[in-house]
Protein backbone atom coordinates (compact mmCIF):
# COMPACT_ATOMS: atom_id res chain seq x y z
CA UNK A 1 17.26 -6.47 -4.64
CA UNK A 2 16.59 -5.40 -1.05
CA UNK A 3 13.75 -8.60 -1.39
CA UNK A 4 16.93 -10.86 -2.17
CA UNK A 5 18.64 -9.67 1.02
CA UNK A 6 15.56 -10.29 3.47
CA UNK A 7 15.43 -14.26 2.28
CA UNK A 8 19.15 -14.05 2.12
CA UNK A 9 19.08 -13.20 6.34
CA UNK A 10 16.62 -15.90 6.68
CA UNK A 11 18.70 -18.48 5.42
CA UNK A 12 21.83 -16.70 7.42
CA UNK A 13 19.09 -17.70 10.25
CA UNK A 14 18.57 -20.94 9.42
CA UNK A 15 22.47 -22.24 9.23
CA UNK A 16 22.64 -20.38 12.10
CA UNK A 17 20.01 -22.70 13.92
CA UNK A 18 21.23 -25.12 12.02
CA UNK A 19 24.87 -25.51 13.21
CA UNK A 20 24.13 -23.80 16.87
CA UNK A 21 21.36 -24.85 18.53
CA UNK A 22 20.46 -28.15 19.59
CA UNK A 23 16.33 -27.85 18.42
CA UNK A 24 15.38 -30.78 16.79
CA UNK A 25 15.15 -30.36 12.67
CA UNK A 26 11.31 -29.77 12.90
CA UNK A 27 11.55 -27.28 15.44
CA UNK A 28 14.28 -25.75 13.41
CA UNK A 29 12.01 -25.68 10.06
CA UNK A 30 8.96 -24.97 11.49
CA UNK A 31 11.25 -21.80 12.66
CA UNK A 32 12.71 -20.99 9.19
CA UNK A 33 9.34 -21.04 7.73
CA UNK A 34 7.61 -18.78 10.15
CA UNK A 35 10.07 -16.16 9.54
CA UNK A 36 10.14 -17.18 5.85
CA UNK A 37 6.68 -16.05 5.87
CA UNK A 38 6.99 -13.36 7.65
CA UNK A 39 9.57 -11.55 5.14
CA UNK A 40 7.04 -12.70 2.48
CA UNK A 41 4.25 -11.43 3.89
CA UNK A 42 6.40 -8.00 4.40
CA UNK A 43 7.22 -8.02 0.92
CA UNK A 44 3.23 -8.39 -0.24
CA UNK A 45 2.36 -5.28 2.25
CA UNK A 46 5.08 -3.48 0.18
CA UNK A 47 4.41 -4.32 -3.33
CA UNK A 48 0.22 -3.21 -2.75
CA UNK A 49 0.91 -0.43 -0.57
CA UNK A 50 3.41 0.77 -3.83
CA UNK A 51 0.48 -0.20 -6.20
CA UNK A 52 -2.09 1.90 -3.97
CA UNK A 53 0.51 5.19 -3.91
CA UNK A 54 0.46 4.94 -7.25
CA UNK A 55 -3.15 4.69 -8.08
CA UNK A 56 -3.91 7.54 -5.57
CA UNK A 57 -0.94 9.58 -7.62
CA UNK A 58 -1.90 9.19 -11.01
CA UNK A 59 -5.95 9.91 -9.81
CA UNK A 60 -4.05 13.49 -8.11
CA UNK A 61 -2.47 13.81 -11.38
CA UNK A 62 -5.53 13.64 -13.85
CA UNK A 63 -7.20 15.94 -10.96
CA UNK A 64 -4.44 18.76 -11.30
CA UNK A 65 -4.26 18.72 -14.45
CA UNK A 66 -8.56 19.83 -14.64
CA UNK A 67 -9.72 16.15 -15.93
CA UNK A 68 -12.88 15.14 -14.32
CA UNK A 69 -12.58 11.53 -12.20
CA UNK A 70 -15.71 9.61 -11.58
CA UNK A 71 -15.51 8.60 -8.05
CA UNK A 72 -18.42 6.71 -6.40
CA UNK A 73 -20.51 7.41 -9.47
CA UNK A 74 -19.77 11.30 -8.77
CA UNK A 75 -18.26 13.28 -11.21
CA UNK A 76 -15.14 14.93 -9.66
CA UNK A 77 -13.29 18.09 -10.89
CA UNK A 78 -11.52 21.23 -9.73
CA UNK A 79 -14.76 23.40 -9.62
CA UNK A 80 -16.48 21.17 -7.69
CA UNK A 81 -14.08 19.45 -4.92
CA UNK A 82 -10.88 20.48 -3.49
CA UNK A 83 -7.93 17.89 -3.07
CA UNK A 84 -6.96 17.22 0.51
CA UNK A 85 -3.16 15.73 0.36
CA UNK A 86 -3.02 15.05 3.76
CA UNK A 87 -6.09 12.64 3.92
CA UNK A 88 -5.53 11.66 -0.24
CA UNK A 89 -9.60 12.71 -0.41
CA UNK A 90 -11.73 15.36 -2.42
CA UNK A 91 -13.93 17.88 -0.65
CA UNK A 92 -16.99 19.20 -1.59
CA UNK A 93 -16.62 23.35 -2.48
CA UNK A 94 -19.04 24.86 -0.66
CA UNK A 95 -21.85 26.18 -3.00
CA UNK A 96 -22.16 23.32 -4.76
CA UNK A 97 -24.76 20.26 -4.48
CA UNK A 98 -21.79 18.19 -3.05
CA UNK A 99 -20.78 20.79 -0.21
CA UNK A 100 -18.72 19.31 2.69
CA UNK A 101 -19.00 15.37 1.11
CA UNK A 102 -15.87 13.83 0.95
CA UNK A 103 -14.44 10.87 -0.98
CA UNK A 104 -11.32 9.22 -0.62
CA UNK A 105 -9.34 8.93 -3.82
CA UNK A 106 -9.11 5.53 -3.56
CA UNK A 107 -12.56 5.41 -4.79
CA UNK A 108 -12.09 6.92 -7.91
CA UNK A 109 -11.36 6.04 -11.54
């Protein structure tokens, strides 16, 4: 819905440059599609960077509740790496082979 408003204030811009200015009709489209493309391309960065929290949430998910990921070809559980929220990556528990190594969770499946 909030997608529908965005085009809805570029068109709101465009009668507006429309019926007060005095560009000429190219300048005027050449305007509305710049900013046309501009709410688009603001609606793309919002619809992956959804996709990616959710990826990165379900892989926290499967983590808390003890199932092993494969990230990087590693296998990944709660005895071997420890979640770190703030950076969304797994760290390697000291005393293991993997000690201090860490992966993002974007990496993982």
């Amino acid at each position: 819905m909030a997608y529908l408003l965005w085009f809805g204030i570029v068109a709101l811009v465009f009668a507006l440059l429309h019926y007060l200015t005095e560009l000429s009709g190219k300048q005027k489209g050449i305007i509305s599609l710049i900013l046309a493309l501009c709410v688009a391309g603001a609606i793309a960065y919002n619809i992956q960077s959804d996709r990616d929290r959710s990826k990165v949430r379900a892989i926290e998910l499967k983590y808390q509740q003890g199932e092993t990921l494969v990230c990087r070809g590693i296998e990944v559980n709660a005895t071997t790496f420890d979640y770190s929220v703030g950076t969304q990556s797994f760290v390697g528990n000291r005393g293991t082979k993997h000690y201090q190594q860490i992966i993002n969770a974007r990496e993982c499946q």
